[in-house]
PDB file of N, CA and C in Angstrom:
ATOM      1  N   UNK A   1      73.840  11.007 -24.620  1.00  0.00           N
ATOM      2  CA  UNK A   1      73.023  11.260 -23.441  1.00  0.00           C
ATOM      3  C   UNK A   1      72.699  12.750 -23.384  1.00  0.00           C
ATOM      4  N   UNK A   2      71.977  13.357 -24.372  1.00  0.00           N
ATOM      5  CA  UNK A   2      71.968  14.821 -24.746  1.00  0.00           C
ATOM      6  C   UNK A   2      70.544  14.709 -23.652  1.00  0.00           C
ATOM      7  N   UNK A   3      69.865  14.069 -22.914  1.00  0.00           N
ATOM      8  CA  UNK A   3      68.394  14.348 -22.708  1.00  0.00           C
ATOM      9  C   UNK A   3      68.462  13.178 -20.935  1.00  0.00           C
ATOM     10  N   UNK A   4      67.480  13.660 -20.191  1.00  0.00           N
ATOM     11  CA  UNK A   4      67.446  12.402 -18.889  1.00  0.00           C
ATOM     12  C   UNK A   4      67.249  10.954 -19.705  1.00  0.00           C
ATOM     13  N   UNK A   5      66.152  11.003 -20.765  1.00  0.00           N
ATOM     14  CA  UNK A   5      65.908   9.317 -20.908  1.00  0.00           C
ATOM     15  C   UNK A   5      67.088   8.849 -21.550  1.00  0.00           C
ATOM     16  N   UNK A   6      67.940   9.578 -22.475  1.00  0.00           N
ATOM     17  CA  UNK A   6      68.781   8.703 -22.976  1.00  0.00           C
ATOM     18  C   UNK A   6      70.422   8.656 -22.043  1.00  0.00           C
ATOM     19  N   UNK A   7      70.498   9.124 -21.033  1.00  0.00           N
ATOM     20  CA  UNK A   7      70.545   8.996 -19.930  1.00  0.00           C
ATOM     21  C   UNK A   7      70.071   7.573 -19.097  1.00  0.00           C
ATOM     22  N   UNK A   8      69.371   7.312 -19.129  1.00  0.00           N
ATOM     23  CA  UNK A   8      68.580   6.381 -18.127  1.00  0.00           C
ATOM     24  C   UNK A   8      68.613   5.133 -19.138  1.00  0.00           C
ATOM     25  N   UNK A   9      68.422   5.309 -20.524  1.00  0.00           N
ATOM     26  CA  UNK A   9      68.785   4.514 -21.583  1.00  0.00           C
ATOM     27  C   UNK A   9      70.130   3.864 -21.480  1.00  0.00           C
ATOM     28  N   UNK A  10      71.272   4.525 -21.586  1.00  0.00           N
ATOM     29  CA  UNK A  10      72.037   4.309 -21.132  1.00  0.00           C
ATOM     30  C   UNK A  10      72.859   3.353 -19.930  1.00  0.00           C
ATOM     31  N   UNK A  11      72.287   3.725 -19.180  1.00  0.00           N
ATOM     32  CA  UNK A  11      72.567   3.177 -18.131  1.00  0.00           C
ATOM     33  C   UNK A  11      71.482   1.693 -17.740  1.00  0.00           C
ATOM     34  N   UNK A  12      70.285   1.881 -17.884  1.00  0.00           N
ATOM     35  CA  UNK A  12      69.736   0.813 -18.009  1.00  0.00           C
ATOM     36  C   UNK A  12      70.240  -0.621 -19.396  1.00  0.00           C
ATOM     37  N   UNK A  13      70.814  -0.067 -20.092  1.00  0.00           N
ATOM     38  CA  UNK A  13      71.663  -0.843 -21.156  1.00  0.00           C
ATOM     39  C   UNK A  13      72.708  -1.332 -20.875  1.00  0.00           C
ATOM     40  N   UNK A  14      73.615  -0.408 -20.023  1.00  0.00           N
ATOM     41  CA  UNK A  14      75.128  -1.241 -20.409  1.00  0.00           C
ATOM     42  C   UNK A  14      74.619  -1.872 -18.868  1.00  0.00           C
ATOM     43  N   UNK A  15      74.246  -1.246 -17.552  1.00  0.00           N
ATOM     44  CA  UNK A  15      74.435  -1.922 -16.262  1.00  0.00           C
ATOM     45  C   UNK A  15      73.411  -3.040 -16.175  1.00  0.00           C
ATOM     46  N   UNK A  16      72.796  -3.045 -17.074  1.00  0.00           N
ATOM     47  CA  UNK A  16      71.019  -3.808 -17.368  1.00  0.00           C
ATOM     48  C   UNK A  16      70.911  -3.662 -15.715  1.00  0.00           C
ATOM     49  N   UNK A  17      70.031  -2.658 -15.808  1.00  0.00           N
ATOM     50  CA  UNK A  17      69.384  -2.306 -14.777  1.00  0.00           C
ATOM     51  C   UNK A  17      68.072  -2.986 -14.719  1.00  0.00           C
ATOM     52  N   UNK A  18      67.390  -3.419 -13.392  1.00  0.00           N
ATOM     53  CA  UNK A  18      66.169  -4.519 -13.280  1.00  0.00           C
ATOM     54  C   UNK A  18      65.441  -4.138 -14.318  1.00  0.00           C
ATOM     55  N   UNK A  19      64.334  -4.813 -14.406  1.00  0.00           N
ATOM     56  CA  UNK A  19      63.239  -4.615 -14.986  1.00  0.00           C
ATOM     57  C   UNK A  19      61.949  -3.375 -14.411  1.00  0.00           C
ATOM     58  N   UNK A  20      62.284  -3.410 -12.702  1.00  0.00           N
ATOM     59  CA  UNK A  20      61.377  -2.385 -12.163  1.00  0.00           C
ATOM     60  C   UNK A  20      62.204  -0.742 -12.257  1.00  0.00           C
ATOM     61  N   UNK A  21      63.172  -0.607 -12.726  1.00  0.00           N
ATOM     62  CA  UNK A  21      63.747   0.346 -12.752  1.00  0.00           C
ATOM     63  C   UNK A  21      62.723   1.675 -13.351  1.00  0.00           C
ATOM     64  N   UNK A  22      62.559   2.600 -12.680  1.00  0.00           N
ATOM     65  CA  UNK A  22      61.323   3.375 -12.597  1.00  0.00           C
ATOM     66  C   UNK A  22      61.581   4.912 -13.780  1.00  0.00           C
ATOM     67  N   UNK A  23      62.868   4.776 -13.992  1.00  0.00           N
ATOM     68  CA  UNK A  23      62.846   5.668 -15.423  1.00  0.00           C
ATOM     69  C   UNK A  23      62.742   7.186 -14.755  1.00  0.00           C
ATOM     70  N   UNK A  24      63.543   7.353 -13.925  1.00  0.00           N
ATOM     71  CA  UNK A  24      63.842   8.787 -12.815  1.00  0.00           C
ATOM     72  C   UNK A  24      65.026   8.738 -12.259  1.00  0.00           C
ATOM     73  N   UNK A  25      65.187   9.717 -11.697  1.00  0.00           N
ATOM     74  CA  UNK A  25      66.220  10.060 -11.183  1.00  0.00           C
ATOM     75  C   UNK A  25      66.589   9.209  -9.716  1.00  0.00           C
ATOM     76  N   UNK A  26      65.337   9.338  -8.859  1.00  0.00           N
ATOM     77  CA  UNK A  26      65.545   8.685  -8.013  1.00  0.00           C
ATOM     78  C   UNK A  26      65.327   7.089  -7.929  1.00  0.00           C
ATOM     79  N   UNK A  27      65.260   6.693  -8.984  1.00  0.00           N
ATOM     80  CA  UNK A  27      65.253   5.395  -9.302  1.00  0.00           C
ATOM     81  C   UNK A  27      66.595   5.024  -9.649  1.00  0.00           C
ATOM     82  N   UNK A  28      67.201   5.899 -10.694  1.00  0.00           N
ATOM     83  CA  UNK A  28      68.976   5.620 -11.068  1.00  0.00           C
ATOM     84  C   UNK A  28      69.653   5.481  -9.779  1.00  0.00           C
ATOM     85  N   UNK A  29      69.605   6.597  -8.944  1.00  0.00           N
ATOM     86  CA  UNK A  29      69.922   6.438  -7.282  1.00  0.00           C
ATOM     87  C   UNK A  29      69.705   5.333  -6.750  1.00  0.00           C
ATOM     88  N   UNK A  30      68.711   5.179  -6.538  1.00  0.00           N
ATOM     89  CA  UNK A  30      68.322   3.370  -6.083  1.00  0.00           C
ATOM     90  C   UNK A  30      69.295   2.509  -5.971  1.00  0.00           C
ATOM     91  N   UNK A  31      68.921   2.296  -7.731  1.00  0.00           N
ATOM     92  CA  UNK A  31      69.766   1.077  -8.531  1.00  0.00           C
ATOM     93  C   UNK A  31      70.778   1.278  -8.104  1.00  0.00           C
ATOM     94  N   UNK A  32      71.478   1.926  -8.195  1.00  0.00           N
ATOM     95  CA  UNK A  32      73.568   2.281  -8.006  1.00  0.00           C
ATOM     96  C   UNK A  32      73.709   2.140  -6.628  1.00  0.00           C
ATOM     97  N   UNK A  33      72.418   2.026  -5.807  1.00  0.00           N
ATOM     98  CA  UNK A  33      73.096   1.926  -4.149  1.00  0.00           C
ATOM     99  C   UNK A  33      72.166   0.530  -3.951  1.00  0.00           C
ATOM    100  N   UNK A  34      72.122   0.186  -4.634  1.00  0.00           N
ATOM    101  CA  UNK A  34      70.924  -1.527  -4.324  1.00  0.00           C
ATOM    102  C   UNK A  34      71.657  -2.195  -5.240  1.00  0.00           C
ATOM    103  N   UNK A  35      72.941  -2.931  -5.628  1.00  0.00           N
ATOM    104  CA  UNK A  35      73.178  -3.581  -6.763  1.00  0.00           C
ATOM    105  C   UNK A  35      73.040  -5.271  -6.278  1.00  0.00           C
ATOM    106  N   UNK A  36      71.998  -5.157  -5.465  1.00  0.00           N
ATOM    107  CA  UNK A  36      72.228  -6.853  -5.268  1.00  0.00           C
ATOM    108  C   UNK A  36      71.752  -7.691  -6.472  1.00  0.00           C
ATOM    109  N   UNK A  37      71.502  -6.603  -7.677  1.00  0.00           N
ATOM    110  CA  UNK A  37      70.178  -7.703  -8.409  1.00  0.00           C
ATOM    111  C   UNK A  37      71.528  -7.664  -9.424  1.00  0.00           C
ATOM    112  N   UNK A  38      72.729  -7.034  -9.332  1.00  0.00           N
ATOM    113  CA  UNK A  38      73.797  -7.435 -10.623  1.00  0.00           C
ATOM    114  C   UNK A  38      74.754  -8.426  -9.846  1.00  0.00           C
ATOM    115  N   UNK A  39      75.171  -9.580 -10.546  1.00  0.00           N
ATOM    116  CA  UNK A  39      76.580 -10.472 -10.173  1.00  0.00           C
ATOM    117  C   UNK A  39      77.295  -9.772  -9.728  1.00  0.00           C
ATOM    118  N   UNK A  40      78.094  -8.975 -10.383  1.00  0.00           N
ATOM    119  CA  UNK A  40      79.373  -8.079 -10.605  1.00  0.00           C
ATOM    120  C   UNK A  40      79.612  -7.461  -8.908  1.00  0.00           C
ATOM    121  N   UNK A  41      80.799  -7.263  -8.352  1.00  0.00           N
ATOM    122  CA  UNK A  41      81.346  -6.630  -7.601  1.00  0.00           C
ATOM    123  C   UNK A  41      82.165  -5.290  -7.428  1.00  0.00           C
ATOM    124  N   UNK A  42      82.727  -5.175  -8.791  1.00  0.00           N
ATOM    125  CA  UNK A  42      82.682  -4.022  -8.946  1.00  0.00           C
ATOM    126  C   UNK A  42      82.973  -3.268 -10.240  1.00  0.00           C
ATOM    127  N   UNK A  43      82.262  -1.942 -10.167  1.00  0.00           N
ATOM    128  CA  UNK A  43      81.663  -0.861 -10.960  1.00  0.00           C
ATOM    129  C   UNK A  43      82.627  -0.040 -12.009  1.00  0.00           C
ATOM    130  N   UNK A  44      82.762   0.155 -12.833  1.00  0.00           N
ATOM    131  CA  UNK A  44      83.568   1.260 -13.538  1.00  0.00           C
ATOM    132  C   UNK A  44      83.186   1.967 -14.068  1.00  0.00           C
ATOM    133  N   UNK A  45      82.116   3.321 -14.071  1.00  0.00           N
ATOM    134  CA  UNK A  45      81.124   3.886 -14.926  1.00  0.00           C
ATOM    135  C   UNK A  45      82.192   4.903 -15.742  1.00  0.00           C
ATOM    136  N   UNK A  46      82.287   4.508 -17.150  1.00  0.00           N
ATOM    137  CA  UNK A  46      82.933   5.688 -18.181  1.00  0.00           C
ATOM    138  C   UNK A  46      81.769   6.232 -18.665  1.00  0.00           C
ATOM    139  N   UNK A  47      81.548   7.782 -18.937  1.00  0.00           N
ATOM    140  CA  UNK A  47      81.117   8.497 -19.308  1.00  0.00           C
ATOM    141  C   UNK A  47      82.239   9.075 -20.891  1.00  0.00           C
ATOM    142  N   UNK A  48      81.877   8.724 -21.978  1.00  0.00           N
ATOM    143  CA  UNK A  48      82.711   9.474 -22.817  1.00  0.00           C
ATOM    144  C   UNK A  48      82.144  10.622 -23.449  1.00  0.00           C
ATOM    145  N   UNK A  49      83.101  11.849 -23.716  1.00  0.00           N
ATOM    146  CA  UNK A  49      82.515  12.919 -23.756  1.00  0.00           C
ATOM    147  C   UNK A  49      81.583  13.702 -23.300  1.00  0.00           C
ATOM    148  N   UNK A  50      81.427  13.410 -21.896  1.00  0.00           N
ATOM    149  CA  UNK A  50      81.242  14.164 -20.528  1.00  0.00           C
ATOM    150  C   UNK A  50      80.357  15.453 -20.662  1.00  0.00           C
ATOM    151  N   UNK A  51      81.161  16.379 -21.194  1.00  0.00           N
ATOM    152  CA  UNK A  51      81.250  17.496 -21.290  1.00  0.00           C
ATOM    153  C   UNK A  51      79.875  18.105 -22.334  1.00  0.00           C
ATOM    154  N   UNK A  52      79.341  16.776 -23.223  1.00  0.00           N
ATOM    155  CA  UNK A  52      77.913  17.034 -23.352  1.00  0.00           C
ATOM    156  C   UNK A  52      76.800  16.619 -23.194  1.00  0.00           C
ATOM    157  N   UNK A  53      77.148  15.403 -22.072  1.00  0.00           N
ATOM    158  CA  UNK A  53      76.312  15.210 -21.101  1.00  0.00           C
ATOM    159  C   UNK A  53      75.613  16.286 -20.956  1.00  0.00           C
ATOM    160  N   UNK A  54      73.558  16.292 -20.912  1.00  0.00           N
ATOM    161  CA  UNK A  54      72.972  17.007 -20.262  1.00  0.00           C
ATOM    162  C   UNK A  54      73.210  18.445 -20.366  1.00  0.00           C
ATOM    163  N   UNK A  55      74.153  18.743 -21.982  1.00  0.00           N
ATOM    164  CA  UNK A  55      74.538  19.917 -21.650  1.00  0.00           C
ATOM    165  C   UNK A  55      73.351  21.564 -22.053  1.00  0.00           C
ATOM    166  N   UNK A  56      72.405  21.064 -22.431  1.00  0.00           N
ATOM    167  CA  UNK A  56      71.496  22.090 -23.158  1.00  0.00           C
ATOM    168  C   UNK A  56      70.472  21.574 -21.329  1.00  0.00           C
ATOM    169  N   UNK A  57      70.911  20.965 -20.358  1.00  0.00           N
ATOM    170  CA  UNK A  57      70.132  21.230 -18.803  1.00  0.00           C
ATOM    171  C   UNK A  57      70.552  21.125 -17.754  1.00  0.00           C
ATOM    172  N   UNK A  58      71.318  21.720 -17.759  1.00  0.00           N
ATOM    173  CA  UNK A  58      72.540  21.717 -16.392  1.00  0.00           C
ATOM    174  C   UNK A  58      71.986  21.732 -14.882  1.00  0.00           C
ATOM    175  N   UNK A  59      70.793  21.805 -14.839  1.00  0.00           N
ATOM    176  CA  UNK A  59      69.983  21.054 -13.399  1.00  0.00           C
ATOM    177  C   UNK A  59      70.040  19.557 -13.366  1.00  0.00           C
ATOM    178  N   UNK A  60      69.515  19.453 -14.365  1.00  0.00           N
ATOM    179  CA  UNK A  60      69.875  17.679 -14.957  1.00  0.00           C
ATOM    180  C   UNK A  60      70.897  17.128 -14.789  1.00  0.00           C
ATOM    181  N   UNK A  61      72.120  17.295 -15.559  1.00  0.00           N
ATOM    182  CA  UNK A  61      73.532  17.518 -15.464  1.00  0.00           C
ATOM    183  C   UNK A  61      74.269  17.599 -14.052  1.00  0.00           C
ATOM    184  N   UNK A  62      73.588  18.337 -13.470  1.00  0.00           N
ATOM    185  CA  UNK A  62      74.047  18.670 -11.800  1.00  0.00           C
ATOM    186  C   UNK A  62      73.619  17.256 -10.769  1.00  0.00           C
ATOM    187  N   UNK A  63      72.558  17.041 -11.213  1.00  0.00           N
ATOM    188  CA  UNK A  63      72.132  15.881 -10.471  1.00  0.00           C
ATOM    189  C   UNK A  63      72.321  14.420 -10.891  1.00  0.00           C
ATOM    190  N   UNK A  64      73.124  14.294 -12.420  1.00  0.00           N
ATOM    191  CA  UNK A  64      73.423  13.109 -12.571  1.00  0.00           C
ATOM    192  C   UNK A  64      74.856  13.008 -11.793  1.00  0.00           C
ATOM    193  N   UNK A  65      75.430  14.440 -12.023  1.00  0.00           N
ATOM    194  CA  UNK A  65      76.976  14.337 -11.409  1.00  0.00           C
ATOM    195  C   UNK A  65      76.611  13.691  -9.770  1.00  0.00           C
ATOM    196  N   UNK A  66      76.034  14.689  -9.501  1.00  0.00           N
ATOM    197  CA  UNK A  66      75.686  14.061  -8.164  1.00  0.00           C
ATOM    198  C   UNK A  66      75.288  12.872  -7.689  1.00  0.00           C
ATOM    199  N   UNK A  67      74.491  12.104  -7.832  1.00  0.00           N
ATOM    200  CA  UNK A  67      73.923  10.942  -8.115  1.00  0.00           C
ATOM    201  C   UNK A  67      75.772   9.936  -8.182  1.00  0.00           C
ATOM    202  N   UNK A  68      76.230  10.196  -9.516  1.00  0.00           N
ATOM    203  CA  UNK A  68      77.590   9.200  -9.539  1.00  0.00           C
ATOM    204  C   UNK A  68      78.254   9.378  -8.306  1.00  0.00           C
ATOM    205  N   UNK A  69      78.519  11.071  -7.867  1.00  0.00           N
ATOM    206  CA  UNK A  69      79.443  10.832  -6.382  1.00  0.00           C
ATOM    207  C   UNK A  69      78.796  10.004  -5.120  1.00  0.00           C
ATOM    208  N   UNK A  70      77.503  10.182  -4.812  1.00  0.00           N
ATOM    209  CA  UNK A  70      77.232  10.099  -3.482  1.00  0.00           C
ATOM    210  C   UNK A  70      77.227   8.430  -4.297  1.00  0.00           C
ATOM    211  N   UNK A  71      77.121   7.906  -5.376  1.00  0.00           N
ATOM    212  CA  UNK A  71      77.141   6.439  -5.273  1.00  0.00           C
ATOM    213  C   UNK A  71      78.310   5.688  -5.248  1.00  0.00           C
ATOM    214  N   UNK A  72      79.289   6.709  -5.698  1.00  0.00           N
ATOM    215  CA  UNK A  72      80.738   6.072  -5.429  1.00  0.00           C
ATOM    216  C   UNK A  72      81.205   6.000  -4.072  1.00  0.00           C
ATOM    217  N   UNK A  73      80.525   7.203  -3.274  1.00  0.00           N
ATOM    218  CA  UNK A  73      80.872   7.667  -1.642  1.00  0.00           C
ATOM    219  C   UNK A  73      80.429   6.775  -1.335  1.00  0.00           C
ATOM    220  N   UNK A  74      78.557   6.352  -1.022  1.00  0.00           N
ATOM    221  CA  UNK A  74      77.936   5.433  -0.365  1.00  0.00           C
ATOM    222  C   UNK A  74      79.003   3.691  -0.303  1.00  0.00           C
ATOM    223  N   UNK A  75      79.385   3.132  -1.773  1.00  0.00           N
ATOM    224  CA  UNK A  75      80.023   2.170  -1.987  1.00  0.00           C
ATOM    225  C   UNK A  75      81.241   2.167  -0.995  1.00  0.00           C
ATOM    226  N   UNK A  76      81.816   3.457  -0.750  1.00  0.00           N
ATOM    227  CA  UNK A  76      83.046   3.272  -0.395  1.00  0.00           C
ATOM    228  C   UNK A  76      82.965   3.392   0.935  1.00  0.00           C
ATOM    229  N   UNK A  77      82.078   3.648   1.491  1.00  0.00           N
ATOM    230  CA  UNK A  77      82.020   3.905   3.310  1.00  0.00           C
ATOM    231  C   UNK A  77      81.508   2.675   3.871  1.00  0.00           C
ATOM    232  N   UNK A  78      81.286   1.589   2.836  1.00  0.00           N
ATOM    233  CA  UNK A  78      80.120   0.686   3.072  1.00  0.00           C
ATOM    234  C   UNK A  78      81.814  -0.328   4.022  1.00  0.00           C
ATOM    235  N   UNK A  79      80.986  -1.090   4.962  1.00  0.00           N
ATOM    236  CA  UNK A  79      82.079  -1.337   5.493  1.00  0.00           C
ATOM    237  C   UNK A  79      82.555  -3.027   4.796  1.00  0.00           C
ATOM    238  N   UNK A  80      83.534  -3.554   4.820  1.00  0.00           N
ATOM    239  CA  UNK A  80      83.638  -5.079   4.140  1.00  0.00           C
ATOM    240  C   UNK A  80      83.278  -6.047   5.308  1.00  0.00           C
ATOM    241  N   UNK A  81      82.428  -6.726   4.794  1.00  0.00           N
ATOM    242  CA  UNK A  81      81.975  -7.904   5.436  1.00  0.00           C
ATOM    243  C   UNK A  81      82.388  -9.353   5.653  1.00  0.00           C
ATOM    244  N   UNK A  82      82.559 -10.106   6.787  1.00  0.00           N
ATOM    245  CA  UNK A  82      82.940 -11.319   6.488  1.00  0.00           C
ATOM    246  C   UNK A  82      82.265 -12.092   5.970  1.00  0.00           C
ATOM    247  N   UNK A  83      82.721 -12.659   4.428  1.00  0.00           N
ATOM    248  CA  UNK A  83      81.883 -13.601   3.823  1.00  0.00           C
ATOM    249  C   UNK A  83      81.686 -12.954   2.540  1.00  0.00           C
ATOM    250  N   UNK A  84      81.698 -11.903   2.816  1.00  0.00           N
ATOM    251  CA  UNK A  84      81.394 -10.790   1.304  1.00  0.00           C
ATOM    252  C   UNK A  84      82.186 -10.102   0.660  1.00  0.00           C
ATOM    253  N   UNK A  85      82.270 -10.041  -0.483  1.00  0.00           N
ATOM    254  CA  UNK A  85      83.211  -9.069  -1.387  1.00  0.00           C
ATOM    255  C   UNK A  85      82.973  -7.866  -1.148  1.00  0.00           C
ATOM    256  N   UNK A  86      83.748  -7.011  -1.388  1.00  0.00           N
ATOM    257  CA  UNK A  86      83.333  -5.642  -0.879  1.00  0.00           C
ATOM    258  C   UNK A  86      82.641  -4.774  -2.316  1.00  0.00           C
ATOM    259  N   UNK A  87      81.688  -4.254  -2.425  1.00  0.00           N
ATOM    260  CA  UNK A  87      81.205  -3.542  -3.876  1.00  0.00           C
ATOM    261  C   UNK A  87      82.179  -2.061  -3.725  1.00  0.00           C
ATOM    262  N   UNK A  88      82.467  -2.025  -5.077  1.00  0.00           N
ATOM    263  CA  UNK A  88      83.638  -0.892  -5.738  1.00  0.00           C
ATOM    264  C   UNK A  88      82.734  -0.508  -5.994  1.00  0.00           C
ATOM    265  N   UNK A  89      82.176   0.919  -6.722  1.00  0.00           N
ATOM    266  CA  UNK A  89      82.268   1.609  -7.730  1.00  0.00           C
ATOM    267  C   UNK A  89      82.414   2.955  -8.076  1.00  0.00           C
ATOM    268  N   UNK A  90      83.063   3.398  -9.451  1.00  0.00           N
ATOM    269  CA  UNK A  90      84.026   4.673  -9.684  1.00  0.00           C
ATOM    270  C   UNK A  90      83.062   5.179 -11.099  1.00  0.00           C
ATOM    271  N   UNK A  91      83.425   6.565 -10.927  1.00  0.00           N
ATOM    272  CA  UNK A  91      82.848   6.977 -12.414  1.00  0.00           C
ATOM    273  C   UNK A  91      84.043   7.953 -12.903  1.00  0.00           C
ATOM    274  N   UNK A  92      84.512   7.309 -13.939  1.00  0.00           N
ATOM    275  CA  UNK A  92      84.988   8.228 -14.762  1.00  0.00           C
ATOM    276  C   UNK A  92      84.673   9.341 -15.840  1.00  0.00           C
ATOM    277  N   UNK A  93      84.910  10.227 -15.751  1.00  0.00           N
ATOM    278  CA  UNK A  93      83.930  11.443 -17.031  1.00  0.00           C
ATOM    279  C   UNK A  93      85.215  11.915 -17.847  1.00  0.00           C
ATOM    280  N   UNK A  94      84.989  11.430 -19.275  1.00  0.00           N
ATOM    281  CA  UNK A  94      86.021  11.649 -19.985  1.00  0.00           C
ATOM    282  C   UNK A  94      85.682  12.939 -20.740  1.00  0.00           C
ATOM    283  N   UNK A  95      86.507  13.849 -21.359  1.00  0.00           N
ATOM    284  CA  UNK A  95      86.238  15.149 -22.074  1.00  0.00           C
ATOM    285  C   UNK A  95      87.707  15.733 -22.773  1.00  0.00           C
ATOM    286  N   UNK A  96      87.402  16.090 -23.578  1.00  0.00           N
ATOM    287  CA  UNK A  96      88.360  17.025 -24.212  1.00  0.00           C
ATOM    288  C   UNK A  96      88.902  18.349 -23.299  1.00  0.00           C
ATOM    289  N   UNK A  97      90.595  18.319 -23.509  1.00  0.00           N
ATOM    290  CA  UNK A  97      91.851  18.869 -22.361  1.00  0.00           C
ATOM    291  C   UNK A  97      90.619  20.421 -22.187  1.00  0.00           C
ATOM    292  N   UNK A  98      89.812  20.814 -23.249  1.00  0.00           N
ATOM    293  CA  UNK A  98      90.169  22.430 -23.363  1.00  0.00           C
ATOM    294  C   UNK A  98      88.593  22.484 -22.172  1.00  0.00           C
ATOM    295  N   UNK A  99      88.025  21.431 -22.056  1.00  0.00           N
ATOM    296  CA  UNK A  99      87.093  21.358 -21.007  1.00  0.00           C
ATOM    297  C   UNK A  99      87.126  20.956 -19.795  1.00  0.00           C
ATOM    298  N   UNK A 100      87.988  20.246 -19.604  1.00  0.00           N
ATOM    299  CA  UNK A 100      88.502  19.759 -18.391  1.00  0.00           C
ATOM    300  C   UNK A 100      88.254  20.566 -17.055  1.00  0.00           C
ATOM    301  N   UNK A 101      88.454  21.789 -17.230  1.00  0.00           N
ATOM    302  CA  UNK A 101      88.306  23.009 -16.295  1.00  0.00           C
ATOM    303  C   UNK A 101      86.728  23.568 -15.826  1.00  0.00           C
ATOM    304  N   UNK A 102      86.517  23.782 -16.832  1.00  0.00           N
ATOM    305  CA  UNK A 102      84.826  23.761 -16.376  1.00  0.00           C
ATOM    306  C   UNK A 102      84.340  21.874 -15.815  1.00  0.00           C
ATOM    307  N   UNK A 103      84.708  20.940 -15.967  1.00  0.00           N
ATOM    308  CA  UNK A 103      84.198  19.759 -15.917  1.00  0.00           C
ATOM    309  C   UNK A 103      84.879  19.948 -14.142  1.00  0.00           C
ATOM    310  N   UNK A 104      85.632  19.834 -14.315  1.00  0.00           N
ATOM    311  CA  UNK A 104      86.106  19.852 -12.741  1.00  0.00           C
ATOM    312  C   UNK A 104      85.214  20.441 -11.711  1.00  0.00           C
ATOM    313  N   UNK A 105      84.631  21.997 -12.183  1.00  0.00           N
ATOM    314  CA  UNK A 105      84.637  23.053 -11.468  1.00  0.00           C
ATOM    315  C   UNK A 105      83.131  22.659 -10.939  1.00  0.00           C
ATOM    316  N   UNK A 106      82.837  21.946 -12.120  1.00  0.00           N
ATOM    317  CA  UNK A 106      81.088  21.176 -12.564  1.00  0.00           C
ATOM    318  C   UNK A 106      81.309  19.895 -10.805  1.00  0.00           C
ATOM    319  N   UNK A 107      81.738  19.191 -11.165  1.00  0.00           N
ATOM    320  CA  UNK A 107      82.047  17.655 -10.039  1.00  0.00           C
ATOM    321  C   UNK A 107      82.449  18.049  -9.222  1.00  0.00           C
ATOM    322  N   UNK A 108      83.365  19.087  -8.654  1.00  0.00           N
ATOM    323  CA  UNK A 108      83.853  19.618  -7.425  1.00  0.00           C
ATOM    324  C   UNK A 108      82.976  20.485  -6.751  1.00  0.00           C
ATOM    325  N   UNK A 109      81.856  20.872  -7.124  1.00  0.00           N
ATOM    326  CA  UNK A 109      80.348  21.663  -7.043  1.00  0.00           C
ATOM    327  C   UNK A 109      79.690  20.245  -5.626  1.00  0.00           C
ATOM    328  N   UNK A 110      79.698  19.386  -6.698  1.00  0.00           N
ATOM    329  CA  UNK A 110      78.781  17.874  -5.862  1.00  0.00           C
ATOM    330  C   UNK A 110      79.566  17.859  -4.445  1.00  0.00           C
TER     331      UNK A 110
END
């Protein structure tokens, strides 16, 4: 995910994101807070090797981080319903120990 589309590639692949999925940013947003169109209840987003995510556009980068929190936040404030499962979802960003520190400093920014 060195670039937004393969990015959006990504994610439109493993979550099979609709078919109208608009290939932006605020479309990824959407999707992650609209999941009525997936079965699934809940979310586990791994990111492996994190740390070069987006890393040659760190505006980019800034706003995908962002994007995962406020969609893990939104999920989690959402209140449980009678009749309904409650939707999870978490993102994990995996990276090597010697990055960890800047990665933090990166997500604790959002």
């Amino acid at each position: 995910m060195h670039d937004s589309d393969g990015v959006f590639t990504q994610f439109y692949e493993t979550l099979r994101l609709p078919d109208y999925f608009g290939w932006n940013w605020n479309a990824l947003r959407d999707c992650l807070t609209d999941l009525r169109w997936h079965s699934a209840k809940h979310f586990l987003v791994t990111i492996d090797d994190a740390h070069a995510v987006l890393s040659d556009n760190s505006e980019e980068r800034e706003i995908l981080f962002h994007i995962l929190n406020d969609t893990a936040n939104f999920w989690a404030g959402k209140p449980e319903l009678p009749g309904q499962e409650k939707v999870t979802f978490q993102a994990v960003l995996l990276c090597p120990p010697e990055t960890q520190g800047e990665m933090l400093r990166e997500v604790r920014a959002q």
